[in-house]
Protein backbone atom coordinates (compact mmCIF):
# COMPACT_ATOMS: atom_id res chain seq x y z
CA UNK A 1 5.30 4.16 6.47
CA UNK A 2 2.83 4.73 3.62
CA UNK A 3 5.51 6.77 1.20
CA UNK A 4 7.33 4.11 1.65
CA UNK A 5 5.13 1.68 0.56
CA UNK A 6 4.06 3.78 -1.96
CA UNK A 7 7.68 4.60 -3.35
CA UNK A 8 7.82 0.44 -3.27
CA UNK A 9 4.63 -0.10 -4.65
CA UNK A 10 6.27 2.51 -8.09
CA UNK A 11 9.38 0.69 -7.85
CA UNK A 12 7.70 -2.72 -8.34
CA UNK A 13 8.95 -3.99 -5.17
CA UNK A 14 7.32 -5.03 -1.37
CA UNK A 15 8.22 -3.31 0.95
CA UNK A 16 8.50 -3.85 4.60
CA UNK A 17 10.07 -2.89 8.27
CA UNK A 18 13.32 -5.02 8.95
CA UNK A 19 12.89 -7.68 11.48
CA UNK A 20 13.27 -8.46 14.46
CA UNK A 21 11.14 -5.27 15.53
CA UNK A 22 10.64 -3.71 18.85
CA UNK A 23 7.21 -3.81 20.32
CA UNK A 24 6.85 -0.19 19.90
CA UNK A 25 8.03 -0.70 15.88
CA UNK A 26 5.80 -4.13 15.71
CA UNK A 27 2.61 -2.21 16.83
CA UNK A 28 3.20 0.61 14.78
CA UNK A 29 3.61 -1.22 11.37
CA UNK A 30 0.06 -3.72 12.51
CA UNK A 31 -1.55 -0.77 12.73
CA UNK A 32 -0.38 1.06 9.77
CA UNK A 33 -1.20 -2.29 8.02
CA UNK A 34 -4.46 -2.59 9.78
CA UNK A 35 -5.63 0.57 8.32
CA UNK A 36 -4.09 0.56 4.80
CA UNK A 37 -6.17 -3.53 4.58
CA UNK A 38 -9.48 -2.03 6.17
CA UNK A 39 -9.30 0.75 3.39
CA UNK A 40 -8.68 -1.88 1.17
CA UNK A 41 -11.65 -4.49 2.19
CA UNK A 42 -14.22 -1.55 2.52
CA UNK A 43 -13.63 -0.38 -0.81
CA UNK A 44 -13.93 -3.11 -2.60
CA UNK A 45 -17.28 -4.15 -4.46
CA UNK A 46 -19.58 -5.99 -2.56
CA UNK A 47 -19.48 -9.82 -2.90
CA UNK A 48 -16.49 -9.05 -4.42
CA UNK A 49 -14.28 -12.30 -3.27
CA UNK A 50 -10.62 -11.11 -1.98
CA UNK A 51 -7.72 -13.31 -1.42
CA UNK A 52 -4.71 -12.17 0.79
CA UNK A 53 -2.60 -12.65 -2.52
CA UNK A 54 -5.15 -10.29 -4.21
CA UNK A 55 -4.71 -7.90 -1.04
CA UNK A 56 -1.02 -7.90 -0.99
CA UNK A 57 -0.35 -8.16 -4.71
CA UNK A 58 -2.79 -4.56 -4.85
CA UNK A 59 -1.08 -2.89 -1.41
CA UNK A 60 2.64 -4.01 -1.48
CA UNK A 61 2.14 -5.41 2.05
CA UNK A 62 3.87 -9.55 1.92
CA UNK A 63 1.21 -11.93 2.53
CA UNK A 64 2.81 -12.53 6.55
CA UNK A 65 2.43 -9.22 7.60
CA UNK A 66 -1.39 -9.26 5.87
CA UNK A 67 -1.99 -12.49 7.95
CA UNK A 68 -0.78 -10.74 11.09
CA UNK A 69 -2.51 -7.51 10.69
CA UNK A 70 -5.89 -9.79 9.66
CA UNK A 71 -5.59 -11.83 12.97
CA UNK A 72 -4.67 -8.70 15.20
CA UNK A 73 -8.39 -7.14 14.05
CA UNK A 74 -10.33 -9.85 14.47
CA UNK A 75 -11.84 -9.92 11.24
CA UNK A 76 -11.36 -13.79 10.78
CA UNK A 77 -14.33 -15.95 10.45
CA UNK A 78 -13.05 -20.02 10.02
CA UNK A 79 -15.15 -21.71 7.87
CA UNK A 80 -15.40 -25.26 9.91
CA UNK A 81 -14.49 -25.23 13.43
CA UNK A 82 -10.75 -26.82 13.14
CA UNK A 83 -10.50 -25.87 10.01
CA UNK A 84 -7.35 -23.68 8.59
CA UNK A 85 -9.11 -21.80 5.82
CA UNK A 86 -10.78 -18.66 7.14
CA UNK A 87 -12.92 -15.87 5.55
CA UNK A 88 -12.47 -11.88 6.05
CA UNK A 89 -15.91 -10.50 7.61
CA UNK A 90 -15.79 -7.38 6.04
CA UNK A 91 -18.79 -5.87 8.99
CA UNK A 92 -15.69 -7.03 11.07
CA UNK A 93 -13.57 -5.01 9.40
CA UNK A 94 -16.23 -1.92 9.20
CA UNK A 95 -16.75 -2.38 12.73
CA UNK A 96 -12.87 -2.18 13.21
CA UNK A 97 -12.21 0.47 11.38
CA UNK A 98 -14.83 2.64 12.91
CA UNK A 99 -13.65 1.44 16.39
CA UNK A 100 -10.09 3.05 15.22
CA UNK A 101 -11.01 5.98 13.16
CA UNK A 102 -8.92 4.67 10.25
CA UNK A 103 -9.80 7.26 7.85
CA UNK A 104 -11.20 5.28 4.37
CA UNK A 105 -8.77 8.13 2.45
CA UNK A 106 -5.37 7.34 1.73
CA UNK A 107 -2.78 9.33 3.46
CA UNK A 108 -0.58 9.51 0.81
CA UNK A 109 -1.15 12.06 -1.54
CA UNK A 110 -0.23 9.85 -5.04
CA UNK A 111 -0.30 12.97 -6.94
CA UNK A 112 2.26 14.22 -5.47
CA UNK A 113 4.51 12.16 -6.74
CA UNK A 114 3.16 12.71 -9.95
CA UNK A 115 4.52 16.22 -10.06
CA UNK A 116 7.86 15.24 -8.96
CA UNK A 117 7.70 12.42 -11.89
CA UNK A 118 6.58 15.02 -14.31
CA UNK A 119 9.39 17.79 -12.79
CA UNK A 120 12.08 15.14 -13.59
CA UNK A 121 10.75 14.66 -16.96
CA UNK A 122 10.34 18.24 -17.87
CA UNK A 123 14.03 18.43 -16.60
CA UNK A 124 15.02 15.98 -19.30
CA UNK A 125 13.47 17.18 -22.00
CA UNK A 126 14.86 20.88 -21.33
CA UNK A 127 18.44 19.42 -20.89
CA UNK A 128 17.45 17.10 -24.43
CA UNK A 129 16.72 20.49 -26.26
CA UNK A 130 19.37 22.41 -24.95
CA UNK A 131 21.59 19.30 -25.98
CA UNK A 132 20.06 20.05 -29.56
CA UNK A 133 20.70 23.88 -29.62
CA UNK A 134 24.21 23.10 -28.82
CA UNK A 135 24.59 20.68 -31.49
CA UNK A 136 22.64 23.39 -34.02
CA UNK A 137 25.19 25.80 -33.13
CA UNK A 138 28.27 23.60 -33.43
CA UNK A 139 27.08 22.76 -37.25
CA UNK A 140 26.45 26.26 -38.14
């Protein structure tokens, strides 16, 4: 699941399970959100204030699955009893994390795709020069 966000998140895309999912799939993808928000929230600067949009817009995650993830922790706090806006409590989240052993490191290694990006573009650049050396030789 994280590749694949992460391959969305290079592609400039969100990214996502298809729906309907099974209850298996469903608590699979909560908790895979679950952990990639709690990395999120814990990292960020304290008083540092963090908007779902901010969270999704940063993680590739669509603002519905954030909301559902957020809700299945139990890291809400409303503001007014009744009301609908809510705050994250990030000791909630802490607490949560802790309680799960979400690991605070990503488990996607994003260098590795930095090799494969820089393989591909070595691979261009020989093909560009041997392109040239054929060219050379054609004119001489």
């Amino acid at each position: 699941m994280a590749v694949s966000y992460e391959l969305s998140k290079r592609e400039g895309r969100f990214g996502g399970p298809e729906k309907p999912l099974s209850e298996l799939g469903r608590r699979s993808y909560i908790h895979f959100w679950s952990g990639t928000i709690a990395r999120y929230i814990i990292a960020a600067p304290a008083k540092r204030t963090i908007t779902v949009k901010a969270i999704s817009d940063d993680t590739y995650i669509i603002t519905d699955d954030i909301i559902t993830a957020l809700k299945e922790m139990q890291v809400l706090q409303h503001q007014k009893k009744g009301s609908k806006k809510a705050i994250i409590n990030k000791a909630r989240v802490r607490a949560w994390a802790e309680a799960n052993r979400v690991s605070l490191e990503n488990p996607v290694d994003r260098n590795a795709f930095m090799i494969r990006e820089m393989s591909v573009i070595n691979d261009q650049e020989e093909e560009d020069e041997e392109e040239v050396e054929e060219e050379d030789e054609d004119e001489g």
